[in-house]
Protein backbone atom coordinates (compact mmCIF):
# COMPACT_ATOMS: atom_id res chain seq x y z
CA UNK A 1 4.87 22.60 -31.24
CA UNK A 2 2.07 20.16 -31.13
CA UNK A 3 4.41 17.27 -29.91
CA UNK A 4 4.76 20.13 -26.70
CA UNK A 5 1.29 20.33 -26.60
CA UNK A 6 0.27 17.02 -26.64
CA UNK A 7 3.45 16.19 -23.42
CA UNK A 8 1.96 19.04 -21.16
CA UNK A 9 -1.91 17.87 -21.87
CA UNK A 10 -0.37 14.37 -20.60
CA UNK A 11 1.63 15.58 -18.05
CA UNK A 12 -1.65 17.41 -16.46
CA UNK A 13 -3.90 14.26 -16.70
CA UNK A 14 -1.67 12.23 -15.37
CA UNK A 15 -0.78 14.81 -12.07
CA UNK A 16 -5.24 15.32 -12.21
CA UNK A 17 -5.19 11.10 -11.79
CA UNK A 18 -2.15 11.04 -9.26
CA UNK A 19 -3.77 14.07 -7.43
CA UNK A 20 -7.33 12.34 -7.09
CA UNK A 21 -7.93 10.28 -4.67
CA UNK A 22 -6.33 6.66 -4.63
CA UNK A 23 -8.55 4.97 -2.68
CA UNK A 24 -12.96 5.94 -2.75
CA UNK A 25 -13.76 3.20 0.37
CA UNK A 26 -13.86 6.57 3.08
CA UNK A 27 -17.24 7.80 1.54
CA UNK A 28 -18.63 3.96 2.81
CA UNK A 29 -19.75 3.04 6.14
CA UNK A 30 -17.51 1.01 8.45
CA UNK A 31 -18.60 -2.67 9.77
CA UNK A 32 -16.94 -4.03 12.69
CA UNK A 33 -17.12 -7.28 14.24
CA UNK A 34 -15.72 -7.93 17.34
CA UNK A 35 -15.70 -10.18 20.74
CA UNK A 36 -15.61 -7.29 23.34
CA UNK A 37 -16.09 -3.48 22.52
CA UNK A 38 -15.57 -0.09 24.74
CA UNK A 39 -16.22 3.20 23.84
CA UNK A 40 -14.94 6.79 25.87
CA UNK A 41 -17.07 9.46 24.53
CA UNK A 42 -14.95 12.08 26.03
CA UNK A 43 -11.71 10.65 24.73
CA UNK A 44 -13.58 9.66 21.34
CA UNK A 45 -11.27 6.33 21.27
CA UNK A 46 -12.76 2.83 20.83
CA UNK A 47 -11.11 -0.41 21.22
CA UNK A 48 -12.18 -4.02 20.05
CA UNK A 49 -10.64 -7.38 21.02
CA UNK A 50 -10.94 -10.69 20.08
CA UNK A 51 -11.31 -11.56 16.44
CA UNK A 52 -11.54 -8.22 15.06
CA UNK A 53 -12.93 -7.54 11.44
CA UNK A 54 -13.42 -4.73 10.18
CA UNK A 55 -14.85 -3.31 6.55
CA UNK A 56 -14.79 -0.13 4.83
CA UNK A 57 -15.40 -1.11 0.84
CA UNK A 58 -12.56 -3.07 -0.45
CA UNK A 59 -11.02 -2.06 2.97
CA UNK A 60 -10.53 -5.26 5.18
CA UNK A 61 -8.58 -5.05 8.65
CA UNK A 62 -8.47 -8.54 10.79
CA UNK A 63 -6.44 -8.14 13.96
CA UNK A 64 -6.38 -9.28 17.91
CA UNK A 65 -7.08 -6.05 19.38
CA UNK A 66 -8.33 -2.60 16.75
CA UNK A 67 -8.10 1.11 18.72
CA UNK A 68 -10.15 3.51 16.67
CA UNK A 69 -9.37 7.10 17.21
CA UNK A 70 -11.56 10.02 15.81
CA UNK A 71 -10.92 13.47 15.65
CA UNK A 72 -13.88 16.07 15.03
CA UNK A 73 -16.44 13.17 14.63
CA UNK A 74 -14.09 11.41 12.01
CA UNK A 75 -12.33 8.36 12.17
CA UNK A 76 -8.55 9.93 12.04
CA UNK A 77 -7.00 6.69 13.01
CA UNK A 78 -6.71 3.01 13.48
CA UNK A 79 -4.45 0.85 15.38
CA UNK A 80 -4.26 -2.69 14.90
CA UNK A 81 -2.69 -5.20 16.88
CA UNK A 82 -2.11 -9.26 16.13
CA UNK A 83 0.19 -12.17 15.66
CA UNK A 84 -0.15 -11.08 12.70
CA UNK A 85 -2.88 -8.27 11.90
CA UNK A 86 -3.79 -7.89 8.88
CA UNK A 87 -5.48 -4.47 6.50
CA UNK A 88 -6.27 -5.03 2.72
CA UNK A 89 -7.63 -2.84 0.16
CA UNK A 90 -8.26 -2.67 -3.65
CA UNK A 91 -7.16 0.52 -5.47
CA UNK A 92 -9.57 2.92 -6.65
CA UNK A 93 -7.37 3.97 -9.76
CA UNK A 94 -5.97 0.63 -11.06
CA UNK A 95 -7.97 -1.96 -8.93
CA UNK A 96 -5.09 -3.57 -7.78
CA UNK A 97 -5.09 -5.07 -3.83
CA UNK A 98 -2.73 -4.40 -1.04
CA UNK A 99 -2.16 -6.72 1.33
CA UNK A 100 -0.10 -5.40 4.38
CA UNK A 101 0.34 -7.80 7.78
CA UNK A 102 2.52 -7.16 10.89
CA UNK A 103 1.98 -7.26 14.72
CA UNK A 104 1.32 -3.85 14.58
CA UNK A 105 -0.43 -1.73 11.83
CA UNK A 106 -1.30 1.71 12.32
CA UNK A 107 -3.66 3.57 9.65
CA UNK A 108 -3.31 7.16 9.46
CA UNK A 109 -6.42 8.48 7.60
CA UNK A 110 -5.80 11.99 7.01
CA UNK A 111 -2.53 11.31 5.54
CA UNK A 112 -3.51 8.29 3.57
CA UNK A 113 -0.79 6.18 5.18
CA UNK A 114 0.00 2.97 6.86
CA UNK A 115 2.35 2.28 9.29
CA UNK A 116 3.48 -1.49 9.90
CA UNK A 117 5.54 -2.65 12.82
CA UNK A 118 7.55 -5.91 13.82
CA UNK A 119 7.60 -8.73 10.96
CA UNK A 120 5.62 -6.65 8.09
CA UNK A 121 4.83 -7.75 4.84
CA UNK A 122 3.77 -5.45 1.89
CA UNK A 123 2.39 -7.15 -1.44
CA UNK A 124 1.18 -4.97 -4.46
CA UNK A 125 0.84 -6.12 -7.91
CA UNK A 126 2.89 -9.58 -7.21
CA UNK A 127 5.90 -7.58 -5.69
CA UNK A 128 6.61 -7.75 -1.66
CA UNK A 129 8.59 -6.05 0.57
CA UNK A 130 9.21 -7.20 3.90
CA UNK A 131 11.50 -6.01 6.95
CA UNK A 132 11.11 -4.91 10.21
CA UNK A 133 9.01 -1.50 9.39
CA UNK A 134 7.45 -0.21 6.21
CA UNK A 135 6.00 2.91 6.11
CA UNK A 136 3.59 3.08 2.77
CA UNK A 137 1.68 6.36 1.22
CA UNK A 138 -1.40 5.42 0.03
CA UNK A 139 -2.05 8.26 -2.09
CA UNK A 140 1.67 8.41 -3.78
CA UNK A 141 2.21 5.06 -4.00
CA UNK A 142 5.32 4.69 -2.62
CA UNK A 143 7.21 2.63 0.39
CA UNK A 144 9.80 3.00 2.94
CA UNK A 145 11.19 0.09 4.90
CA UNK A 146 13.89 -1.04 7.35
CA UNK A 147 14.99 -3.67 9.00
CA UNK A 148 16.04 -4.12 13.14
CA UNK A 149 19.91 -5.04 13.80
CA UNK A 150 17.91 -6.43 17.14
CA UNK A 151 14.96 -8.61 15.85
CA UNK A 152 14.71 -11.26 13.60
CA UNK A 153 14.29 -9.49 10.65
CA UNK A 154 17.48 -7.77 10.19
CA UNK A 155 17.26 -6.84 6.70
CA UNK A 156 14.56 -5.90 4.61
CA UNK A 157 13.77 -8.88 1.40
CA UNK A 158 12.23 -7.24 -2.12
CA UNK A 159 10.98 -9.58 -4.37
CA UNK A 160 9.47 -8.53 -7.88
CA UNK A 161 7.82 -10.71 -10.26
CA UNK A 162 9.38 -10.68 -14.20
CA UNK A 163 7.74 -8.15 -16.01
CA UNK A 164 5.76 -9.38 -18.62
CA UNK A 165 6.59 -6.95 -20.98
CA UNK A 166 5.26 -7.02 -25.53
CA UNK A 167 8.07 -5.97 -28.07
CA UNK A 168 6.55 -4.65 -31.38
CA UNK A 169 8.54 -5.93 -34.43
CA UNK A 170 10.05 -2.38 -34.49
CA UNK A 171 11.95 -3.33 -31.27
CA UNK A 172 12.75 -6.19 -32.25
CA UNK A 173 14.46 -4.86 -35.86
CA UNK A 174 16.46 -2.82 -33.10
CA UNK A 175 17.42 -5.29 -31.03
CA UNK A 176 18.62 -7.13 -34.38
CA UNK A 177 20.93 -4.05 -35.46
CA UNK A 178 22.41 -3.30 -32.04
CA UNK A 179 22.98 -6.97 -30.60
CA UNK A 180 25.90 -7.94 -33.12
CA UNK A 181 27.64 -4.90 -32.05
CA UNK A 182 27.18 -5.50 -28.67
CA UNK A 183 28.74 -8.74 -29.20
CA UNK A 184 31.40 -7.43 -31.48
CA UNK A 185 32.55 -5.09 -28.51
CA UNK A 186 32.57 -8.07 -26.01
CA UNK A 187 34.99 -10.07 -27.89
């Protein structure tokens, strides 16, 4: 009964950490640095060209061209556009940094995700994706991605780094007992 216990305390610190937010750089104010700038109050869009940099924390976008959209007086999106652009940023939770880059990347910020279009690149904690599109969830974690029977990058690549995993001596006695009848089987 305790074992139970113990799993569902777990279980609801670990959906508490999943459920909080992944990233904390929204709370900081935004720097950008740009060549040309024009703002429509009435729209409430801006748009920068020419070596555009912006920063938001551990949040940094470099692109060509950045169209900033708000929505009730809040940034609710970015669009970024470059040969390639690029948007990085440093986890809240784990401080690990994600590096995306593709000619088009297109950061939804209500919905914590990021959009990358035409030759993008994904890297997290020494694994990358790259294809076509990826579609990644900031707040979940997780990735979709395709590639384009039409463009160069037909298929999506995955590559992920060995894990670098530690065996206790306990696993190891294990591995002892059950590899001889693994090998016993094979022959």
């Amino acid at each position: 009964m305790k074992l139970l216990k113990h799993i569902n305390l777990l279980f609801f610190v670990a959906l508490a950490m999943l459920s909080a937010p992944v990233f904390s750089d929204r709370n900081q104010s935004i720097s950008v640095n740009a060549d040309y700038a024009e703002r429509n109050e009435i729209t409430g869009v801006t748009e920068y060209r020419g070596n555009v940099v912006i920063r938001q924390g551990t949040t940094l976008i470099n692109a060509d061209r950045v169209v900033i959209y708000y929505q009730n007086g809040k940034v609710s999106r970015i669009s970024c556009a470059g040969a390639p652009a690029s948007y990085q940023q440093t986890s809240a939770i784990d401080g690990i940094l994600m590096v995306a880059r593709a000619e088009v990347i297109e950061y939804l910020v209500f919905e914590n995700m990021i959009n990358l279009k035409s030759n993008a690149s994904l890297t997290r904690n020494g694994t990358s994706i790259k294809g076509d599109t990826i579609n990644y969830d900031l707040a979940q974690g997780t990735w979709k991605a395709k590639g384009n029977e039409e463009g160069e990058q037909k298929r999506i690549q995955l590559v992920i780094p060995p894990f670098n995993q530690t065996t206790n001596n306990e696993d190891l006695a294990i591995e002892k007992e059950v590899l001889p009848v693994k090998l016993k089987d094979i022959n």
